[in-house]
Every structure is written in C-alpha cells, then in structure tokens.
C-alpha atoms as a PDB file:
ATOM      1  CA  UNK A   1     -58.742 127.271  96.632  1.00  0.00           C
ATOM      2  CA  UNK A   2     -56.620 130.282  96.246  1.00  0.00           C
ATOM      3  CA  UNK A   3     -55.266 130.649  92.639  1.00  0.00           C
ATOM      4  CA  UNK A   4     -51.124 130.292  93.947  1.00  0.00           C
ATOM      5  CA  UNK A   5     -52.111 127.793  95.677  1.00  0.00           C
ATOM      6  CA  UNK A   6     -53.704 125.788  92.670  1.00  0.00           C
ATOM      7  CA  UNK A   7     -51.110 127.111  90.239  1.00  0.00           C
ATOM      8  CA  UNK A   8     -48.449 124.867  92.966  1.00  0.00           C
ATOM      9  CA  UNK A   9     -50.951 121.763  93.191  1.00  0.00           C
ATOM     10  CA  UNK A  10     -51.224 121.365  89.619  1.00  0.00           C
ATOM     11  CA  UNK A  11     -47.775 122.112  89.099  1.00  0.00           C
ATOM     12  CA  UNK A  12     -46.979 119.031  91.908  1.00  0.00           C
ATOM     13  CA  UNK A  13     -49.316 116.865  89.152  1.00  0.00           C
ATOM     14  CA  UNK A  14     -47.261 117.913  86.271  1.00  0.00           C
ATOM     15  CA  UNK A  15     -44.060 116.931  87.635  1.00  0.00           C
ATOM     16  CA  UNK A  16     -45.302 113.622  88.502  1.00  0.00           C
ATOM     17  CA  UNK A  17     -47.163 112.944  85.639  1.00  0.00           C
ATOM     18  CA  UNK A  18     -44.192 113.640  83.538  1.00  0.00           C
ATOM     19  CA  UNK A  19     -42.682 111.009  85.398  1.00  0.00           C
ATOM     20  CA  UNK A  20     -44.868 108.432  85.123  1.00  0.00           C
ATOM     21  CA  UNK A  21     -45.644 108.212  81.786  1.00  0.00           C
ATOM     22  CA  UNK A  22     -42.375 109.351  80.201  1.00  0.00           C
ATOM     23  CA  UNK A  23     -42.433 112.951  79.253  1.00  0.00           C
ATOM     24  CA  UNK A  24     -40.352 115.312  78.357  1.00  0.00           C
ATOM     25  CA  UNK A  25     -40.057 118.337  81.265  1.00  0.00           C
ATOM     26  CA  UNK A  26     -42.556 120.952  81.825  1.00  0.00           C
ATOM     27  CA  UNK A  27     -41.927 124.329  79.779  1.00  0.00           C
ATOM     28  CA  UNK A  28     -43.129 127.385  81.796  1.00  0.00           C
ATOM     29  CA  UNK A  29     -45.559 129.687  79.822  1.00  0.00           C
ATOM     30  CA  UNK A  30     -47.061 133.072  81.020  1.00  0.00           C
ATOM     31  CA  UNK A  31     -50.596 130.878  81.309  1.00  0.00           C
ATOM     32  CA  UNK A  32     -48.754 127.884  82.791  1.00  0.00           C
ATOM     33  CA  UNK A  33     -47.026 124.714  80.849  1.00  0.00           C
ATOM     34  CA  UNK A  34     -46.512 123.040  78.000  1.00  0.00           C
ATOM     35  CA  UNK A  35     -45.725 119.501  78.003  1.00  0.00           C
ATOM     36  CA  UNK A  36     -44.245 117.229  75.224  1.00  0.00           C
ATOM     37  CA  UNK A  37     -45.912 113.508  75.270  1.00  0.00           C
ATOM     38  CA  UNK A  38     -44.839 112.144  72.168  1.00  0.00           C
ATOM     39  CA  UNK A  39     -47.328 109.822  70.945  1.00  0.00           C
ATOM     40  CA  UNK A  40     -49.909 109.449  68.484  1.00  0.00           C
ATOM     41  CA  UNK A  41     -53.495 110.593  70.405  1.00  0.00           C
ATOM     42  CA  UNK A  42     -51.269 112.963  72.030  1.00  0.00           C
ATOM     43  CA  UNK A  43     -48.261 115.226  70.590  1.00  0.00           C
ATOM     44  CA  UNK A  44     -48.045 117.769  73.455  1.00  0.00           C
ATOM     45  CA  UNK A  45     -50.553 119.069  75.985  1.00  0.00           C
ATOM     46  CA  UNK A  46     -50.639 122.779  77.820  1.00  0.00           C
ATOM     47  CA  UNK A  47     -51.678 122.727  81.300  1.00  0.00           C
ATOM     48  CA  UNK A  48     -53.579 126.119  82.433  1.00  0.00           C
ATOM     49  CA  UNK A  49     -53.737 125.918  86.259  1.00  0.00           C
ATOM     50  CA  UNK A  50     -55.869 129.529  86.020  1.00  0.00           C
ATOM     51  CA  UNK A  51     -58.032 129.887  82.589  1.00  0.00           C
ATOM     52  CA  UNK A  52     -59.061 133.283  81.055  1.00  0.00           C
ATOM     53  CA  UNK A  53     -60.951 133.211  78.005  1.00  0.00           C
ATOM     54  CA  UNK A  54     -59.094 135.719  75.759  1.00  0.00           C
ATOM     55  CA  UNK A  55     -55.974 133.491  76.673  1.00  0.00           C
ATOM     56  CA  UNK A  56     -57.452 129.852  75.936  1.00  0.00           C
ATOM     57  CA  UNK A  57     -59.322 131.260  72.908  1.00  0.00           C
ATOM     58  CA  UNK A  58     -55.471 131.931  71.963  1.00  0.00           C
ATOM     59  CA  UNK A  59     -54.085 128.858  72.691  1.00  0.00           C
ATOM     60  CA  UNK A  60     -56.787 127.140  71.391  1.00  0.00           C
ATOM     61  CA  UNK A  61     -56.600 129.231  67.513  1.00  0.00           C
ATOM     62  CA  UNK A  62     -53.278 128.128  67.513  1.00  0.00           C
ATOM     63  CA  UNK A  63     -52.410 124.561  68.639  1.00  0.00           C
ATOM     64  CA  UNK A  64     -52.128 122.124  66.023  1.00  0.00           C
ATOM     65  CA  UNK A  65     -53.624 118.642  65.795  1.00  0.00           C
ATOM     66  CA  UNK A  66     -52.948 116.574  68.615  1.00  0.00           C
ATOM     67  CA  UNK A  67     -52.755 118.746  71.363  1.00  0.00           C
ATOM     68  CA  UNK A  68     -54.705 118.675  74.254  1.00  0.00           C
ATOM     69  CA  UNK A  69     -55.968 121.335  76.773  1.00  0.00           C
ATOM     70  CA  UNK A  70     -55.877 120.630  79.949  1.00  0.00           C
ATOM     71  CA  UNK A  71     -57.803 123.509  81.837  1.00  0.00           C
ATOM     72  CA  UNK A  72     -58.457 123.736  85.440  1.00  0.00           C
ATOM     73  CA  UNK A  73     -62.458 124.718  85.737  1.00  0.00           C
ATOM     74  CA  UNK A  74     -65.342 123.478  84.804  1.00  0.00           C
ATOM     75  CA  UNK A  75     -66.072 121.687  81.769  1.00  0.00           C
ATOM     76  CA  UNK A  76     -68.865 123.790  81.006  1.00  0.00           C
ATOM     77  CA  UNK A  77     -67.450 127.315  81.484  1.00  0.00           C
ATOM     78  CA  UNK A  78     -64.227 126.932  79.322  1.00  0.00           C
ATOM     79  CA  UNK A  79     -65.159 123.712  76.648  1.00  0.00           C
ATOM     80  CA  UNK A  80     -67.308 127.243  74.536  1.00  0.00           C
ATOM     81  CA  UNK A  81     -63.272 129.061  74.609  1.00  0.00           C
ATOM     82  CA  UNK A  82     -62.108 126.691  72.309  1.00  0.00           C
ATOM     83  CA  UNK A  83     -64.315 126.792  69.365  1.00  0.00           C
ATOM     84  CA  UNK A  84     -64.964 124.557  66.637  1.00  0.00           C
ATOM     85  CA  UNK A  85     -62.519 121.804  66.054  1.00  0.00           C
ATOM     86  CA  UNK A  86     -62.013 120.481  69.593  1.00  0.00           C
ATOM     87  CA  UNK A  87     -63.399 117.609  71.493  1.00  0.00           C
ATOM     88  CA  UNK A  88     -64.141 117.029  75.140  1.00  0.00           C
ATOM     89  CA  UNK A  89     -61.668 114.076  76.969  1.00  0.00           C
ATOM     90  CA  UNK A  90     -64.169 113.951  79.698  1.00  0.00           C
ATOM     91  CA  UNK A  91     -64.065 116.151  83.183  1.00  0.00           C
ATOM     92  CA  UNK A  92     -61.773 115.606  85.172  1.00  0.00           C
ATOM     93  CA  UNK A  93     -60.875 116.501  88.924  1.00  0.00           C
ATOM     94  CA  UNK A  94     -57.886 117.766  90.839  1.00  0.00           C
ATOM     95  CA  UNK A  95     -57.495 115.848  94.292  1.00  0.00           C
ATOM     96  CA  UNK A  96     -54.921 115.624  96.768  1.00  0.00           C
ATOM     97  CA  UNK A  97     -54.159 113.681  99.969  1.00  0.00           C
ATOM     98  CA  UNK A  98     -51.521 114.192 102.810  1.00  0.00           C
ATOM     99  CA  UNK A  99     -49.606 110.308 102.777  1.00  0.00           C
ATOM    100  CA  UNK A 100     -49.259 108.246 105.698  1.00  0.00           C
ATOM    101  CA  UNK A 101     -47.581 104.786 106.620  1.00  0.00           C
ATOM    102  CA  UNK A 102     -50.860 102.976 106.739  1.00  0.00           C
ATOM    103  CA  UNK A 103     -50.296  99.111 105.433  1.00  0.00           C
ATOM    104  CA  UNK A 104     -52.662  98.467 102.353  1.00  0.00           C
ATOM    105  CA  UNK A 105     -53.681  95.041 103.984  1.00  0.00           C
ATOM    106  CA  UNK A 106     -53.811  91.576 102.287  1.00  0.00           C
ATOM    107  CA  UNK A 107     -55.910  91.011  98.417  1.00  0.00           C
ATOM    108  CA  UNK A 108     -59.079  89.205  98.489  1.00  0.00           C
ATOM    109  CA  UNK A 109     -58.544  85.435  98.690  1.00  0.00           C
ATOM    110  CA  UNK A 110     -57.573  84.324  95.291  1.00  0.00           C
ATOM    111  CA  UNK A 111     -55.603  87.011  94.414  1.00  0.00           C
ATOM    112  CA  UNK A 112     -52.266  88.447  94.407  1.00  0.00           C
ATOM    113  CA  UNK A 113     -50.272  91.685  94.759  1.00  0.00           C
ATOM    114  CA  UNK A 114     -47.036  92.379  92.747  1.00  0.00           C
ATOM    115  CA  UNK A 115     -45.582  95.965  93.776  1.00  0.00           C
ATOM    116  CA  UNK A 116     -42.314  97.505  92.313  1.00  0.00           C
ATOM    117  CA  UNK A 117     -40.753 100.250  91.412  1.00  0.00           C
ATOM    118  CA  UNK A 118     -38.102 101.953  88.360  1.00  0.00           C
ATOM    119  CA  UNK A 119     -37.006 105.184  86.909  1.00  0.00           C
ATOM    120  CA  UNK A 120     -39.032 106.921  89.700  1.00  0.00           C
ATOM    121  CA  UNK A 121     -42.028 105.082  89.474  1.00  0.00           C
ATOM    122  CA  UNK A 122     -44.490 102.751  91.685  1.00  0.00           C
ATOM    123  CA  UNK A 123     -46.145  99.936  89.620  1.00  0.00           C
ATOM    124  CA  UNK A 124     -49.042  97.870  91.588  1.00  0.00           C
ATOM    125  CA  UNK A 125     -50.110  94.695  89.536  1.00  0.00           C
ATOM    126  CA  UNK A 126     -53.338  92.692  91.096  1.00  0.00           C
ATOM    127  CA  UNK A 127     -53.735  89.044  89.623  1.00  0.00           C
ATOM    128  CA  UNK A 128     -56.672  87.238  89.716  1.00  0.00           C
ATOM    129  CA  UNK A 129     -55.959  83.258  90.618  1.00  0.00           C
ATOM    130  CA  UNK A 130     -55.519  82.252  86.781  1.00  0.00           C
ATOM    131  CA  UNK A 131     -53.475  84.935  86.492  1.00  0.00           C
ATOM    132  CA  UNK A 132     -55.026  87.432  84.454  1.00  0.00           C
ATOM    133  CA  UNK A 133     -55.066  91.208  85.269  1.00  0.00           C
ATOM    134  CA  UNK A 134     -57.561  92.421  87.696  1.00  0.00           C
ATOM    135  CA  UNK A 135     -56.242  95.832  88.402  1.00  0.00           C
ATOM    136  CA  UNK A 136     -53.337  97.731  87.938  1.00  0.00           C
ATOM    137  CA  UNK A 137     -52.162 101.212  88.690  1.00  0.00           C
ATOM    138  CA  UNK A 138     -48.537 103.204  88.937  1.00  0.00           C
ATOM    139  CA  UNK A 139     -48.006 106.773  90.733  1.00  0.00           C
ATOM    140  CA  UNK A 140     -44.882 109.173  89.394  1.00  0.00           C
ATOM    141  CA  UNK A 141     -42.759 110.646  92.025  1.00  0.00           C
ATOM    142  CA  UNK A 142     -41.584 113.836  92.271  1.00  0.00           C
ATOM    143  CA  UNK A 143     -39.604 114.664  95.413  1.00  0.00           C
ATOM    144  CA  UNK A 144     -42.190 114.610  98.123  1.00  0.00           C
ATOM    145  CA  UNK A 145     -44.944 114.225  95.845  1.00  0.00           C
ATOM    146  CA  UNK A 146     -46.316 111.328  94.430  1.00  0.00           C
ATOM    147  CA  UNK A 147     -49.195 111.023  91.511  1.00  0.00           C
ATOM    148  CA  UNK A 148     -51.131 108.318  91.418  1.00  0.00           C
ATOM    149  CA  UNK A 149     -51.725 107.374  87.115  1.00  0.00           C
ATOM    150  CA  UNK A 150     -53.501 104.737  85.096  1.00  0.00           C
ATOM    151  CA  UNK A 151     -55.626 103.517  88.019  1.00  0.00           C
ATOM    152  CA  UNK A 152     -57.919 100.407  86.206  1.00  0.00           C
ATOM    153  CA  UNK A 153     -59.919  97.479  87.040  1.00  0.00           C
ATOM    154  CA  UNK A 154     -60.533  95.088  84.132  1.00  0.00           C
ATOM    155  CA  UNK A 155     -64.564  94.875  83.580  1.00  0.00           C
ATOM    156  CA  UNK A 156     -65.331  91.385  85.161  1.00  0.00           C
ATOM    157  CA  UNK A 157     -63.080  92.101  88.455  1.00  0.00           C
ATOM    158  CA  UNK A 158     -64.961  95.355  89.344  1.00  0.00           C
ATOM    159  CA  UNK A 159     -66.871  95.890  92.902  1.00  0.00           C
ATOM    160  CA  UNK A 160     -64.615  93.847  94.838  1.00  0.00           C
ATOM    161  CA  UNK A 161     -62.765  96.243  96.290  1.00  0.00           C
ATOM    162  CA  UNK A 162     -59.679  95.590  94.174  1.00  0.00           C
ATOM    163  CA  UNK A 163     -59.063  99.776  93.108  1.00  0.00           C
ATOM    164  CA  UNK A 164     -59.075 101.038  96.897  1.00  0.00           C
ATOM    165  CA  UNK A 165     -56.695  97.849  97.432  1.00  0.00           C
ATOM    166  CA  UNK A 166     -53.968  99.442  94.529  1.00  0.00           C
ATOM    167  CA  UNK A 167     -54.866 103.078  95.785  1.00  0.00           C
ATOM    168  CA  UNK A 168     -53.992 102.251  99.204  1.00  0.00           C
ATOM    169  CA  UNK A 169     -50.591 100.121  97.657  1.00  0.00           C
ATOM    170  CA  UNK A 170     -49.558 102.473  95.674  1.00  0.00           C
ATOM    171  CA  UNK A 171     -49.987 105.219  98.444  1.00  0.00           C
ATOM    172  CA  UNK A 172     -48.144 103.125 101.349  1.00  0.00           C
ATOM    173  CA  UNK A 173     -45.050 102.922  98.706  1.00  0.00           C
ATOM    174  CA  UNK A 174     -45.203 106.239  97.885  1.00  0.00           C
ATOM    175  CA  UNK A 175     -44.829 107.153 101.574  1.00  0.00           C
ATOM    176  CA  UNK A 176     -41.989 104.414 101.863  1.00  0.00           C
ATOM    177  CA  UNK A 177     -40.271 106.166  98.760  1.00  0.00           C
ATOM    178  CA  UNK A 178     -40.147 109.587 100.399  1.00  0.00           C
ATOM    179  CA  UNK A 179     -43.471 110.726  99.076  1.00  0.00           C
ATOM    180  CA  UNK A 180     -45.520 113.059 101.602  1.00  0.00           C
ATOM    181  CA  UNK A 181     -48.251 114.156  99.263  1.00  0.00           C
ATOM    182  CA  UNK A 182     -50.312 112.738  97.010  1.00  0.00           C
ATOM    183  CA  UNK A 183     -51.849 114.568  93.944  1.00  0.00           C
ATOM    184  CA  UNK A 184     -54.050 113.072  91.247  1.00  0.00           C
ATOM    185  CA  UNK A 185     -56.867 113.728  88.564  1.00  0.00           C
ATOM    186  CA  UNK A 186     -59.485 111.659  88.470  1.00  0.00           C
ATOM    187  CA  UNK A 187     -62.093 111.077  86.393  1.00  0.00           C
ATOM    188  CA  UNK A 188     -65.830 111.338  87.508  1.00  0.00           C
ATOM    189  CA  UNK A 189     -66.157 107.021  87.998  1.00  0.00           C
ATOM    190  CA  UNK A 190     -63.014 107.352  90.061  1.00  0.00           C
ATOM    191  CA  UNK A 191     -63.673 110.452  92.027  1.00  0.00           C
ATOM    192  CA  UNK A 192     -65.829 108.485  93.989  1.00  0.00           C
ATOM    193  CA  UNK A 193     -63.332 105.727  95.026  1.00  0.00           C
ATOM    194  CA  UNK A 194     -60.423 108.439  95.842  1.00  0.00           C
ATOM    195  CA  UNK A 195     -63.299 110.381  98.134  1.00  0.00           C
ATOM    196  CA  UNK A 196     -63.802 107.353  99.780  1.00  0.00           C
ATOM    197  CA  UNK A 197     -59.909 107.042 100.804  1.00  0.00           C
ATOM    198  CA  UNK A 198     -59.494 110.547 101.800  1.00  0.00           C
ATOM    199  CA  UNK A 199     -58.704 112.208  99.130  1.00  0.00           C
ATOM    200  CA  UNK A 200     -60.042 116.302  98.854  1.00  0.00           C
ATOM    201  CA  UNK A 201     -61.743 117.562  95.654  1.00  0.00           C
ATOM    202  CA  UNK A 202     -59.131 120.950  94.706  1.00  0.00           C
ATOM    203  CA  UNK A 203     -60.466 122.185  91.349  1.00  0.00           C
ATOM    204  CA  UNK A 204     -62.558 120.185  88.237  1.00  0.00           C
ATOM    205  CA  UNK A 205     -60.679 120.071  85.097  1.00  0.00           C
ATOM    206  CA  UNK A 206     -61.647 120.507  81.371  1.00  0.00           C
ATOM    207  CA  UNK A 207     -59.709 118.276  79.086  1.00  0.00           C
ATOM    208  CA  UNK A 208     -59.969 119.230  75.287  1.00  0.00           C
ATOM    209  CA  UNK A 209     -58.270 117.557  72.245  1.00  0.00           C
ATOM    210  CA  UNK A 210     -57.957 119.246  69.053  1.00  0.00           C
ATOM    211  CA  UNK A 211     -59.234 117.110  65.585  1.00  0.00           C
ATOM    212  CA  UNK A 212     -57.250 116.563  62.827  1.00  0.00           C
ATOM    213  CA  UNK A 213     -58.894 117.624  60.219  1.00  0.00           C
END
C-alpha cells in the first residue's frame, strides 16, 4: 500500500480507537500521533503509520515508562530500533473492510445476543444459556468509519463460531450507525477469523512497550 494511503488508514484506526476505549484525541507529530490512554499498563502510546529508524531510535531514547510504540512494519525490522529496555506486545496487523447491510443471522441454539450502543460506541454481548460470557466485542465510530476493539471468546466457548457471529454484529450495526468502513488490528489468532469475513491484510504492525525500570 502506498505510504498516504496507510498514513489515512491508520489514522481512520486512531480515531476510532480513541473512541472506543476512552482516549484523549490524537496529537499530530511530524512521524504521526501521540495518544494519551491514561491507565496503568499504558500512559500514552505514539502511532508511526511510516517508521524510519533514526526517527523511532528517537522516540524510543526518549519515551518514558509506560509508553507504547505502535509501528506499522514488521515486527522484525523495527523491534532492533528500540534498544534495550522495551518489550514486544505481540504483531499485530492492519485490516480493513468496505461495510455492508448483511444481517449477522441468529446465535447457536442456547445462546443469546445483546447489541447496544453509547457515547459512539457498538457493544455485542454473546451469553451462553447459564448466562455466562461467551464472547464479547465493541467497535468505535468515527464518522464513516468504524473499528472493531476487544474482540474475545472466553476459553471453553471457542470453535463454535461465536467470534465471526460478534464480527458480523458488530459490522451490520456499524453500517446501521452510518459506518461505511471498517478498520481494525488484529492480532495473529484473529487475523485468521477477520480473513475469513473479508477483511484485507494493509500493513503488519510492531507493538513495543517500554519497562519500568
């Protein structure tokens, strides 16, 4: 993919994921964004859409503990930049998906579907017949974008379909919210599952926390 065109993908994932989980707003930066979280595992985060080694070996000498890297190439290639002191999150991948009005279809017999949404953001809740969670997932929306977050499946309700069933929710209220795009990072378990619906591998991602000493 052409690097304006990834700089605006990943900048569609930004402003949704800012949504969904509460953030503050994205701060441009010559290399891209910074992002406030707010929490313990994670103060702030900066998002570089384009990676150059002089830059991340910058950001990297500099960042205090609790900040995360979020770099857009493989794992690999950038993980050396940093240096001493950081640990790998995992890879992670960039995917997108044009949205459509396609009906997610009924749960599995025994189990129900709770969908809602607040403050800009789709919540799907799957019960299993006692009640317990079998999977949950949310997307943040931004304009016609939505970003599908937080997609799980508790241990003892997995292979039974029950992710595609709140991908395919969550999508099909996305569309009904406005959303025409869908944008998401997955991780390499759920890469497989999101291929599977449609979605289109854009870029990996490198996702590095710094220790505290």
């Amino acid at each position: 993919m052409p690097e304006e065109q990834l700089t605006g993908r990943v900048r569609q994932w930004v402003d949704g994921w800012v949504v969904s989980r509460g953030a503050a707003d994205p701060v441009d930066e010559p290399w891209g964004w910074t992002v406030a979280v707010g929490n313990a595992k994670e103060v702030a985060r900066h998002v570089v859409p384009v990676p150059e080694e002089a830059g991340v070996r910058k950001l990297a000498a500099t960042a205090p503990p609790g900040t995360w890297l979020k770099l857009f190439a493989p794992d690999e290639v950038v993980r050396p930049w940093a240096g001493d002191g950081w640990e790998s999150g995992g890879a992670g991948f960039l995917m997108t998906l044009p949205l459509a009005p396609a009906a997610p279809g009924p749960p599995p017999a025994g189990y129900t579907v709770t969908t809602w949404g607040r403050g800009g953001v789709v919540k799907v809740l799957v019960r299993a017949g006692d009640g317990r969670l079998a999977a949950r997932g949310q997307a943040g929306l931004a304009g016609r974008v939505a970003v599908p977050d937080q997609i799980e499946t508790a241990a003892d309700q997995r292979r039974r379909g029950l992710g595609a069933l709140v991908m395919r929710t969550l999508q099909h209220a996305a569309w009904e919210a406005g959303a025409r795009d869908g944008v998401l990072v997955g991780t390499p378990d759920g890469r497989a599952l999101y291929e599977s619906l449609g979605w289109t591998l854009r870029s990996p991602m490198a996702s590095l926390s710094r220790r505290a000493d």
